[in-house]
N, C-alpha and C. Protein backbone atom coordinates (compact mmCIF):
# COMPACT_ATOMS: atom_id res chain seq x y z
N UNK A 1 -16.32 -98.02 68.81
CA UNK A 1 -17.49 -97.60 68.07
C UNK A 1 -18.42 -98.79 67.93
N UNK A 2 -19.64 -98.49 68.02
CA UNK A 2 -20.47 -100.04 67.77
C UNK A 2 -21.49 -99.34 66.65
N UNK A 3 -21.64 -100.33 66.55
CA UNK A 3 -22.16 -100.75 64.87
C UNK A 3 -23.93 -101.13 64.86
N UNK A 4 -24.67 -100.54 63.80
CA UNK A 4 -25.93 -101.15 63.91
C UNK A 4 -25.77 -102.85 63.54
N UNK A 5 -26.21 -103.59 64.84
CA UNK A 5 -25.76 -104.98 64.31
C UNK A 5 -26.71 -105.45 63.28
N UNK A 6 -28.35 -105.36 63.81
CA UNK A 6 -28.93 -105.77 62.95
C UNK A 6 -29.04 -105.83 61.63
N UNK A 7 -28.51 -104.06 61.22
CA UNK A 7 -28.37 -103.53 59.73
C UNK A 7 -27.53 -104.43 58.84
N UNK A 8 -26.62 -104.68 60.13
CA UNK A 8 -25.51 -105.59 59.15
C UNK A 8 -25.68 -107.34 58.97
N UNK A 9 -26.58 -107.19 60.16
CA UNK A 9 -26.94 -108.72 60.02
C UNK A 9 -27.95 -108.74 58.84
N UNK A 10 -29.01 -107.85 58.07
CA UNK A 10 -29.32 -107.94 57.51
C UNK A 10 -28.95 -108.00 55.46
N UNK A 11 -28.11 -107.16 55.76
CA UNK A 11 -26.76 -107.23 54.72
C UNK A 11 -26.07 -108.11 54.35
N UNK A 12 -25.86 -108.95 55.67
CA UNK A 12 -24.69 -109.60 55.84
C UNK A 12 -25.80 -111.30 54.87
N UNK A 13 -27.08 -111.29 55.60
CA UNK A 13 -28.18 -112.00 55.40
C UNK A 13 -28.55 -112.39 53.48
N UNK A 14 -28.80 -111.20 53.01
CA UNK A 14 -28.63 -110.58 51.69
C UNK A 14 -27.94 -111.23 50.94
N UNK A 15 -26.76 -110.29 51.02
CA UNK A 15 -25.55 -110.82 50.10
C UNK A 15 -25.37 -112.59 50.17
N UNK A 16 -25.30 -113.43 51.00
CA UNK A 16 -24.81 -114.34 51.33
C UNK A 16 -25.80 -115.35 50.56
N UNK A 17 -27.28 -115.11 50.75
CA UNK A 17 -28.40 -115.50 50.39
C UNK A 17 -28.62 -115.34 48.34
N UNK A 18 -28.13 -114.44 47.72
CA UNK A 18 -28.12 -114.11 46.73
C UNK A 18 -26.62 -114.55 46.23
N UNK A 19 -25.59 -115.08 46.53
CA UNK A 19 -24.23 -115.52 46.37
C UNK A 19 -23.65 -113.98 45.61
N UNK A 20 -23.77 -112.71 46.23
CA UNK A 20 -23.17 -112.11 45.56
C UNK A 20 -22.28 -111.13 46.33
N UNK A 21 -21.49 -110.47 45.83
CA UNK A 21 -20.22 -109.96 46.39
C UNK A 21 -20.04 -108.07 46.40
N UNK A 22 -19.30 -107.48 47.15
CA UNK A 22 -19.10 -105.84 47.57
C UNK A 22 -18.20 -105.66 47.32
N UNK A 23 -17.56 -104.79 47.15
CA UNK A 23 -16.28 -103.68 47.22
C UNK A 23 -16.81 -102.12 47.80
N UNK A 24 -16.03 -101.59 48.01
CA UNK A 24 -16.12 -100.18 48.81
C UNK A 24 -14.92 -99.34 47.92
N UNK A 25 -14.90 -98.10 47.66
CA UNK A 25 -14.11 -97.08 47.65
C UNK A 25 -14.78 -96.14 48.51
N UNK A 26 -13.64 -95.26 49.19
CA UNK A 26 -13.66 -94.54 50.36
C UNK A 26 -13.04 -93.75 50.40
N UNK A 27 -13.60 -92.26 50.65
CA UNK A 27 -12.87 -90.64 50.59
C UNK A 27 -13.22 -90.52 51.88
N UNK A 28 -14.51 -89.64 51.98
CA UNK A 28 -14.67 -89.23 53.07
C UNK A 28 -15.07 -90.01 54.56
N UNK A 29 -15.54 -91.17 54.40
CA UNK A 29 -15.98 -92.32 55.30
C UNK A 29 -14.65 -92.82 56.03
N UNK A 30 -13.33 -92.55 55.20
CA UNK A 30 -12.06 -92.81 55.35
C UNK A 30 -11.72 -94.18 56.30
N UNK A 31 -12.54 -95.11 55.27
CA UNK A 31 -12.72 -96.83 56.09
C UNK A 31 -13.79 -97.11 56.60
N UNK A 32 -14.43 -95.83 57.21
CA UNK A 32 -15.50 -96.72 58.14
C UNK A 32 -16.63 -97.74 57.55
N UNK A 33 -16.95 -97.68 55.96
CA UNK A 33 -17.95 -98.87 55.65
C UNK A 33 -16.99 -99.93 55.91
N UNK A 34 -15.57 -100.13 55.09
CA UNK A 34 -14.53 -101.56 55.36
C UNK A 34 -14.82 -101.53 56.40
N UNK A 35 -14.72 -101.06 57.48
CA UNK A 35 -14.53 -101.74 58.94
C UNK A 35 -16.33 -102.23 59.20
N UNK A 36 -17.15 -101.66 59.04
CA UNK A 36 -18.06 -102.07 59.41
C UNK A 36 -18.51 -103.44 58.49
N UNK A 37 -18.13 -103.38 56.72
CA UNK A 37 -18.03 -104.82 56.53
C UNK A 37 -17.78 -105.54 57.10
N UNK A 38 -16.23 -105.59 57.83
CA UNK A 38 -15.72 -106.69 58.50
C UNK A 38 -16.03 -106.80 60.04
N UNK A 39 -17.49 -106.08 60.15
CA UNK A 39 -18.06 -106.64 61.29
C UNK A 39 -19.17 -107.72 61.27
N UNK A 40 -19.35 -107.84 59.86
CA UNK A 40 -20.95 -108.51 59.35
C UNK A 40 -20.18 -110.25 59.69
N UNK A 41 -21.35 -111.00 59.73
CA UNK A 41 -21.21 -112.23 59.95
C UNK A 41 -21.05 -112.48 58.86
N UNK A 42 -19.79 -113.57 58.96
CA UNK A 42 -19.20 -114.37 57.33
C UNK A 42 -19.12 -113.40 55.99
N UNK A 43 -18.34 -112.10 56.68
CA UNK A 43 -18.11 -111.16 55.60
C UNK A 43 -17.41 -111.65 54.34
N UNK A 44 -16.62 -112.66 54.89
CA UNK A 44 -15.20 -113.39 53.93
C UNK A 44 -16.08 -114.23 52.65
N UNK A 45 -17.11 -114.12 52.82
CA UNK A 45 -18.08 -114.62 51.82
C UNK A 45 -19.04 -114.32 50.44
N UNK A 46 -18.23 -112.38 51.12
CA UNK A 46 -19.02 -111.66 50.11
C UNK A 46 -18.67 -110.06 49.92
N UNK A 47 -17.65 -109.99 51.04
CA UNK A 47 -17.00 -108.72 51.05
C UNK A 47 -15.70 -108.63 50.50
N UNK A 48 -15.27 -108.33 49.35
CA UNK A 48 -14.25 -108.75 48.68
C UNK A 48 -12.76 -107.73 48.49
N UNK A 49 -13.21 -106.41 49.44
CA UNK A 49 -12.17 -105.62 49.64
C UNK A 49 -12.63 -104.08 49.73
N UNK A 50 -11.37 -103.12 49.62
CA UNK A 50 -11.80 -101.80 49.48
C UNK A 50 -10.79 -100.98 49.27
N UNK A 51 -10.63 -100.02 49.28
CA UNK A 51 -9.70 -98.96 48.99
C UNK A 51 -9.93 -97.35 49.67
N UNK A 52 -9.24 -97.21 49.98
CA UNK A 52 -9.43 -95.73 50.93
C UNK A 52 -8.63 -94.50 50.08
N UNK A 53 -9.14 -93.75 49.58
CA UNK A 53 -7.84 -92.55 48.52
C UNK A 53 -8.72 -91.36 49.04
N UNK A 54 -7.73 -90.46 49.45
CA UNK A 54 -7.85 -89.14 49.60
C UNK A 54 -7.23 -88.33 48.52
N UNK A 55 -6.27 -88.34 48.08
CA UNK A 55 -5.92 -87.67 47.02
C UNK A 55 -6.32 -87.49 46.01
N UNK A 56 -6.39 -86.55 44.93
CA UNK A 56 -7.01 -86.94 43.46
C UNK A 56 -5.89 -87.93 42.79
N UNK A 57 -4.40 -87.81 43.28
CA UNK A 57 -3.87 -88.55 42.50
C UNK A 57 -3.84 -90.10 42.36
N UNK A 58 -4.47 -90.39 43.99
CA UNK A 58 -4.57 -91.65 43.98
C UNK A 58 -5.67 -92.03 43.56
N UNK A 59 -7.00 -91.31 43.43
CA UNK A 59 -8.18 -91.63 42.61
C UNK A 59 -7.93 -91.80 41.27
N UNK A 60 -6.74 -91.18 40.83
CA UNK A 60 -6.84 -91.24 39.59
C UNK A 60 -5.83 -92.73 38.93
N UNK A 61 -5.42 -92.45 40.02
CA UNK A 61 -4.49 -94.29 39.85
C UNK A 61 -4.91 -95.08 39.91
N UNK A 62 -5.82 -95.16 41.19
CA UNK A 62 -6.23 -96.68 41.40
C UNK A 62 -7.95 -96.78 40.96
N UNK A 63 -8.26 -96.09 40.75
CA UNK A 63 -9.70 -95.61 40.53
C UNK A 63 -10.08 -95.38 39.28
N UNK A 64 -9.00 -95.01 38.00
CA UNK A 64 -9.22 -94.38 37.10
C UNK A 64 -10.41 -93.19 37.06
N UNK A 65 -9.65 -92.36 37.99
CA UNK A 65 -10.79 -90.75 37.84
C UNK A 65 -10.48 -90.34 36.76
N UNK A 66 -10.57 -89.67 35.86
CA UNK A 66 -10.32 -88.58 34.97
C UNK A 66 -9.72 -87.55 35.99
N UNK A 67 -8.67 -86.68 35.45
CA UNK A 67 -7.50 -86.30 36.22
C UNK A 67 -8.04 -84.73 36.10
N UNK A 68 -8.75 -84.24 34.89
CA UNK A 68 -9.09 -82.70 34.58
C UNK A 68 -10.66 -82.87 35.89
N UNK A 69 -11.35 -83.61 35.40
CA UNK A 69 -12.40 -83.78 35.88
C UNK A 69 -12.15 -83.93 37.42
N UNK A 70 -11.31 -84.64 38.38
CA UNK A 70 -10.99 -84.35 39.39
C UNK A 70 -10.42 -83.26 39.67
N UNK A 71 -9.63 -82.97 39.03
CA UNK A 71 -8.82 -81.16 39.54
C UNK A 71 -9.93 -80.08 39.57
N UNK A 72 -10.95 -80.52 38.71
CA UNK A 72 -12.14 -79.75 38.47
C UNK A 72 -12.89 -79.64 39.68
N UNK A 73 -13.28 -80.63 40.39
CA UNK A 73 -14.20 -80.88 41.49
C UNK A 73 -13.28 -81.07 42.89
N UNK A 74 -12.00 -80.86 42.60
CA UNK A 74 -11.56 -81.29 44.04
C UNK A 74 -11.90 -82.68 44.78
N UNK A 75 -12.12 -83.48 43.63
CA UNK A 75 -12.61 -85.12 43.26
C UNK A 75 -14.04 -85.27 44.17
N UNK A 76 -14.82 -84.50 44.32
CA UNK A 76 -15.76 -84.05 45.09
C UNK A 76 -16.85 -83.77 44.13
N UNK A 77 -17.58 -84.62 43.91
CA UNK A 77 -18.87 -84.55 42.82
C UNK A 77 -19.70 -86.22 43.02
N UNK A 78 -20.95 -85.66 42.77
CA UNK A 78 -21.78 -86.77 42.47
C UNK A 78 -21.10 -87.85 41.30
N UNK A 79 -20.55 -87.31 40.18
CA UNK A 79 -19.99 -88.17 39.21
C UNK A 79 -18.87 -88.80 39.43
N UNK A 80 -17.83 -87.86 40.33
CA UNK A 80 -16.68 -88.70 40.48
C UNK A 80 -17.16 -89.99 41.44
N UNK A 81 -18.19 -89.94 42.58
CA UNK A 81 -18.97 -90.84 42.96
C UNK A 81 -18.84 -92.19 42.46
N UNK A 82 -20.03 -91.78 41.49
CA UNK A 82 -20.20 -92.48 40.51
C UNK A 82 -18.95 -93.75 39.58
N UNK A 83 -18.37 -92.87 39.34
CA UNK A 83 -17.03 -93.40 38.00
C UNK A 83 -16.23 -94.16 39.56
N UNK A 84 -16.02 -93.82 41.08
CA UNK A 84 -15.42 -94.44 42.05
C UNK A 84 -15.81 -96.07 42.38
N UNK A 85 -17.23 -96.00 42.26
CA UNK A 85 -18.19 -97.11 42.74
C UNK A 85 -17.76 -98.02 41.56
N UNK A 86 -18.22 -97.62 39.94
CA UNK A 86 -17.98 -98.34 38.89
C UNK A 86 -16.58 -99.25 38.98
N UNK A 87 -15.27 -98.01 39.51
CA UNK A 87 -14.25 -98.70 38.85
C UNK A 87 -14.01 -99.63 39.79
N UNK A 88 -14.46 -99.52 41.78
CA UNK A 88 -13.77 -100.31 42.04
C UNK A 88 -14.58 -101.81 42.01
N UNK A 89 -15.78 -101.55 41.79
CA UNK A 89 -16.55 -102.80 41.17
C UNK A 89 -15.55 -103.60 40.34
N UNK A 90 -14.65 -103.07 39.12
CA UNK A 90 -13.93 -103.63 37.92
C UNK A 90 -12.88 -104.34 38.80
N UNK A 91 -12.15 -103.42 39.75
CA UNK A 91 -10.74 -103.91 40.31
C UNK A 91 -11.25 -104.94 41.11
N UNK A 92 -12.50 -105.16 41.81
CA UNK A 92 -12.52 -106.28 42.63
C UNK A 92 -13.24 -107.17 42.71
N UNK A 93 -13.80 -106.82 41.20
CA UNK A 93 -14.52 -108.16 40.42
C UNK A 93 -16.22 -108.44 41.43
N UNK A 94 -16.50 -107.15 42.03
CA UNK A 94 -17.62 -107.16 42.77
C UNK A 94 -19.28 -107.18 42.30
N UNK A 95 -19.82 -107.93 42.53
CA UNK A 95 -21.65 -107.59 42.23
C UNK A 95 -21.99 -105.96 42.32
N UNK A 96 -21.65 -106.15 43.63
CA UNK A 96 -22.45 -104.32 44.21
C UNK A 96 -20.64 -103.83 44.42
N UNK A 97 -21.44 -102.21 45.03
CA UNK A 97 -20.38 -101.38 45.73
C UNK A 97 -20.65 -100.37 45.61
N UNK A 98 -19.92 -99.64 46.55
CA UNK A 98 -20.40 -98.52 47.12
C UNK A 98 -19.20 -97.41 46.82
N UNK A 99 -19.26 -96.10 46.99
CA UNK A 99 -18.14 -95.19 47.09
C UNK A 99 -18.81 -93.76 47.52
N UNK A 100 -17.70 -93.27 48.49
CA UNK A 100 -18.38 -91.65 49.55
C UNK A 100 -16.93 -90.76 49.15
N UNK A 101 -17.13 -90.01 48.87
CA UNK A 101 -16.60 -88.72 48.80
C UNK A 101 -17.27 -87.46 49.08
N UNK A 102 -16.38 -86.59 49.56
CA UNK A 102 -16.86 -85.59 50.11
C UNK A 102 -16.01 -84.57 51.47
N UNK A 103 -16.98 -83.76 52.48
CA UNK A 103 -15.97 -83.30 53.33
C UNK A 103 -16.52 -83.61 54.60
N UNK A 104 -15.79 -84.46 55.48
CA UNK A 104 -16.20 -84.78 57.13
C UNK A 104 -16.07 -82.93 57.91
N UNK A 105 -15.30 -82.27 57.64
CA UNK A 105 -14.87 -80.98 57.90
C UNK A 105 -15.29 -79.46 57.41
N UNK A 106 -15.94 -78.75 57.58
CA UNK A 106 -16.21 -77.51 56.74
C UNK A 106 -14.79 -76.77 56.65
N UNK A 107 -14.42 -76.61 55.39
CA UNK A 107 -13.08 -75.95 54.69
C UNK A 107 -13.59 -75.48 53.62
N UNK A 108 -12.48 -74.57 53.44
CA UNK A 108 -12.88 -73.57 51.81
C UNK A 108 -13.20 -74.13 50.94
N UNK A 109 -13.02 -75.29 50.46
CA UNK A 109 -13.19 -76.15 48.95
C UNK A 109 -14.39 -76.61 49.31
N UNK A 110 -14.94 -76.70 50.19
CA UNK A 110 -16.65 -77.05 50.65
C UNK A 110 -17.40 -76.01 50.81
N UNK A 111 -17.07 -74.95 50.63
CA UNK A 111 -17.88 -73.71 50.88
C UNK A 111 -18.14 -74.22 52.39
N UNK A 112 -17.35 -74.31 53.53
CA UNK A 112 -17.50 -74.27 54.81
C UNK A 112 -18.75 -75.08 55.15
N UNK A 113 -19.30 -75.60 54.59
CA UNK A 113 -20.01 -77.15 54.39
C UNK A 113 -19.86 -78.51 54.87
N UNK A 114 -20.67 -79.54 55.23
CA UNK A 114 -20.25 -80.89 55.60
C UNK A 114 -20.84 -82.01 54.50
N UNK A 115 -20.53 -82.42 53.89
CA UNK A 115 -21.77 -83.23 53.17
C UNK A 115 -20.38 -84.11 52.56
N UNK A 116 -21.32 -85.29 52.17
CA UNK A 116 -20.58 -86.37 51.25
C UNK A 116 -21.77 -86.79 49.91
N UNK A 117 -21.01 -87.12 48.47
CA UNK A 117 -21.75 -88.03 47.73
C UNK A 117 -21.44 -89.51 47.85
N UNK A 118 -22.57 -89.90 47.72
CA UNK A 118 -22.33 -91.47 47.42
C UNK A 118 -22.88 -91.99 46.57
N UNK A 119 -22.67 -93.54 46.13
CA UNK A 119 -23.52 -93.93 44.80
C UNK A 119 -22.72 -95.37 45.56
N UNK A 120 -24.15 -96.20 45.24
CA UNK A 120 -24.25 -97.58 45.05
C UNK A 120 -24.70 -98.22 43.84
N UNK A 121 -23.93 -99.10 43.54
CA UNK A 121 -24.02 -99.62 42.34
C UNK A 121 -24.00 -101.31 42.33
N UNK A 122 -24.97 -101.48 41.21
CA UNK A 122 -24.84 -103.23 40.78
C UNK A 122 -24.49 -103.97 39.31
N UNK A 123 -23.20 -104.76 39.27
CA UNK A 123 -23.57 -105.06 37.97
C UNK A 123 -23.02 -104.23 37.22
N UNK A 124 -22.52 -103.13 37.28
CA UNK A 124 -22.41 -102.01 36.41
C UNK A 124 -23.31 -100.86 36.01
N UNK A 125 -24.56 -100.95 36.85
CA UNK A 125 -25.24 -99.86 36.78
C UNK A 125 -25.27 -99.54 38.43
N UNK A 126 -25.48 -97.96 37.84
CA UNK A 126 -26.04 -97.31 39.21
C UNK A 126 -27.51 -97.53 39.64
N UNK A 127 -27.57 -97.69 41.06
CA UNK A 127 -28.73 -97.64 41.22
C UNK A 127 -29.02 -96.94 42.49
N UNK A 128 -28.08 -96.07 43.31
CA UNK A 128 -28.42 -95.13 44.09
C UNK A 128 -27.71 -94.34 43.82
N UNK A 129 -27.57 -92.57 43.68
CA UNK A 129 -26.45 -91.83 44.28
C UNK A 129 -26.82 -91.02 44.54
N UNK A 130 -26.65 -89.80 45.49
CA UNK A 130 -27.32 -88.95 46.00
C UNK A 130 -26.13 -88.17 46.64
N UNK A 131 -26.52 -87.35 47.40
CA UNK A 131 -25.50 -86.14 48.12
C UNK A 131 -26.19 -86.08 49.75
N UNK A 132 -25.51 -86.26 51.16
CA UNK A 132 -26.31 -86.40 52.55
C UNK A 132 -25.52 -85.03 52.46
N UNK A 133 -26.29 -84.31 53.65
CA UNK A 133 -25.80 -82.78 53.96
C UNK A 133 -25.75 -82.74 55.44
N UNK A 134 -24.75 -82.20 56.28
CA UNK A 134 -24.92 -81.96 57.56
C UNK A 134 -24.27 -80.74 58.24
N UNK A 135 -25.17 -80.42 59.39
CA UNK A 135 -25.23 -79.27 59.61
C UNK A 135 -23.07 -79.19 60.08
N UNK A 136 -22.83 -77.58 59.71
CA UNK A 136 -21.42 -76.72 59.71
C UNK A 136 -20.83 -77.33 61.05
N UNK A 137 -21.52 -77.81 62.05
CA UNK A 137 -20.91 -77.36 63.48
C UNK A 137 -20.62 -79.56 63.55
N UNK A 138 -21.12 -80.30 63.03
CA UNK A 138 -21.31 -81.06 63.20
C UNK A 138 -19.69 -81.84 63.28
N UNK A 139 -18.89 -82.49 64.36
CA UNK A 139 -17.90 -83.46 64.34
C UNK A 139 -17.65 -84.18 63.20
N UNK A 140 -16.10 -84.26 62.68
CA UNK A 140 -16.03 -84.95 61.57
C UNK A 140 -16.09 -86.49 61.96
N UNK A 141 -15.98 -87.00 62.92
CA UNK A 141 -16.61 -88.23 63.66
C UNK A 141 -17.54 -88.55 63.52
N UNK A 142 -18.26 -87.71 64.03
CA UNK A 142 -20.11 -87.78 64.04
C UNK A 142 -20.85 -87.93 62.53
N UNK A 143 -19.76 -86.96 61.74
CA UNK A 143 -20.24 -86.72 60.22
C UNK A 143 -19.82 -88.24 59.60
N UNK A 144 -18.57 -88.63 59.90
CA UNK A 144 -18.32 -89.95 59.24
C UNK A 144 -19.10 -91.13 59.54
N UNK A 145 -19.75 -91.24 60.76
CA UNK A 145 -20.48 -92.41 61.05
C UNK A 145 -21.83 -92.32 60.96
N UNK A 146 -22.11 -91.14 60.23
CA UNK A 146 -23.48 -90.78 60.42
C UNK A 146 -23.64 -90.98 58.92
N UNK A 147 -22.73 -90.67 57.63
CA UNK A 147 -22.49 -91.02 56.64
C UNK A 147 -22.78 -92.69 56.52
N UNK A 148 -21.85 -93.30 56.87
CA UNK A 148 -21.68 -94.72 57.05
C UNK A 148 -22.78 -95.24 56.91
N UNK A 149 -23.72 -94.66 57.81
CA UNK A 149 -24.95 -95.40 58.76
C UNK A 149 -26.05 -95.47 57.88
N UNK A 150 -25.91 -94.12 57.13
CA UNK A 150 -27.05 -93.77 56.19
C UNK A 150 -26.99 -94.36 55.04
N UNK A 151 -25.92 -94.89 54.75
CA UNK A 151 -25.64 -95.76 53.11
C UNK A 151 -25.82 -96.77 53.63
N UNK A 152 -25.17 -97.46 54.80
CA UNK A 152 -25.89 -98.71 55.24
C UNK A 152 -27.08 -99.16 54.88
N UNK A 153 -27.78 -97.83 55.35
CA UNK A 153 -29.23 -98.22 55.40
C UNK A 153 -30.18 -98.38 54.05
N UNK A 154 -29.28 -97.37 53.13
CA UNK A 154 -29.96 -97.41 51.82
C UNK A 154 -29.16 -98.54 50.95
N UNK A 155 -28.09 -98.90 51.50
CA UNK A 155 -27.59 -100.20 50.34
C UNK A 155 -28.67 -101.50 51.50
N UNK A 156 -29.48 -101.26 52.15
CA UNK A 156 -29.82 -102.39 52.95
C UNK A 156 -30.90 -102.57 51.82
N UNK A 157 -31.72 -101.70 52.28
CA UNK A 157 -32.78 -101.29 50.91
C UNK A 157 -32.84 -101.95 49.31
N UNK A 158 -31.62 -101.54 48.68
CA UNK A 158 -31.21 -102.15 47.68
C UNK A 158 -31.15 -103.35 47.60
N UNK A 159 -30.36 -104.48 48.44
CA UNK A 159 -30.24 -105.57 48.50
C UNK A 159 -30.74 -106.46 48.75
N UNK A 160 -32.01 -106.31 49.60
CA UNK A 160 -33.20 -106.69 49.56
C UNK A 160 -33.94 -106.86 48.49
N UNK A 161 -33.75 -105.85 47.35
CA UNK A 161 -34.68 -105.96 46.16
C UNK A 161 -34.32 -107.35 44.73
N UNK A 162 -34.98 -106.90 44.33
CA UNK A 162 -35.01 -107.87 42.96
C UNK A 162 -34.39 -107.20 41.74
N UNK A 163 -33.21 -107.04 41.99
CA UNK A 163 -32.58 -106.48 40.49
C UNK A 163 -32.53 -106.83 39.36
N UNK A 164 -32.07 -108.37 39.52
CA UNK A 164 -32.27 -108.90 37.96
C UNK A 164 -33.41 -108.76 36.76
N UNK A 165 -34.40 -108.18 37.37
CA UNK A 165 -35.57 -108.06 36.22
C UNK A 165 -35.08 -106.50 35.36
N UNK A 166 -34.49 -105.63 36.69
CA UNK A 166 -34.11 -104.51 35.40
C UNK A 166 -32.81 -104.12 35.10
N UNK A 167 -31.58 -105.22 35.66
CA UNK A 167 -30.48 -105.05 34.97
C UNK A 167 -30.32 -106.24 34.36
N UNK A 168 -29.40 -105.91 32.77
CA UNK A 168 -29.32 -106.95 31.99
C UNK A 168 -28.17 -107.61 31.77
């Protein structure tokens, strides 16, 4: 698989430049941001780990999901998102981070659907999360790297900016 290099050279540019650090949690991406971290130049500098959970039970272990609230959503919600990005920020002592959940596959618990949420976060606040949608017929391959690609691009966005003026 190859990788947008530039995207990551620009990321990679970012973080390194600002001395600050990532974590990843990962459902539906199932690794592919970790791996594409550890394609960035001098990742070991600012990429500080990740975690891959498919289960609710392991979200709820290592993630601290709320356990009703996952059984609720099939850990599949903008919020569980959310509370994913936060916690693994806590476990890995990260600046930013990211977390995707969702379905690479159309199945019954998706209403035969493809889509993932994600949320990027800094600091302890959110500052992206949103829901990507893709069309029923679409490869869960195609869906995972196409996922990937698109948070890439919007945590590129982010990191570029000037946060410190509105987080405290």
């Amino acid at each position: 698989m190859e990788f947008p290099k530039i995207l990551l050279d620009k990321i990679s540019y970012n973080l390194r430049e600002k001395n600050e650090s990532i974590s990843i949690a990962e459902s539906v991406t199932s690794g592919f941001l970790q791996l594409a971290f550890s394609q960035m130049p001098s990742a070991e500098q600012f990429f500080k780990g990740g975690i891959t959970t498919y289960t609710i039970e392991e979200k709820v272990k290592h993630l601290n999901i709320d356990f009703d609230e996952a059984q609720a959503t099939n850990c599949v919600s903008r919020n569980i998102s959310e509370m994913m990005a936060l916690n693994v920020a806590s476990l890995f002592d990260s600046d930013w981070s990211i977390a995707t959940t969702g379905y690479a596959t159309p199945v019954e618990e998706s209403d035969k659907e493809i889509f993932a949420y994600y949320c990027i976060a800094y600091r302890g606040t959110i500052i992206r999360s949103d829901k990507i949608e893709l069309h029923p017929l679409t490869k869960a391959f195609d869906a995972q790297k196409y996922f990937m690609e698109y948070i890439l691009g919007c945590l590129r966005c982010e990191v570029k900016r000037d946060h410190s003026k509105v987080i405290i």
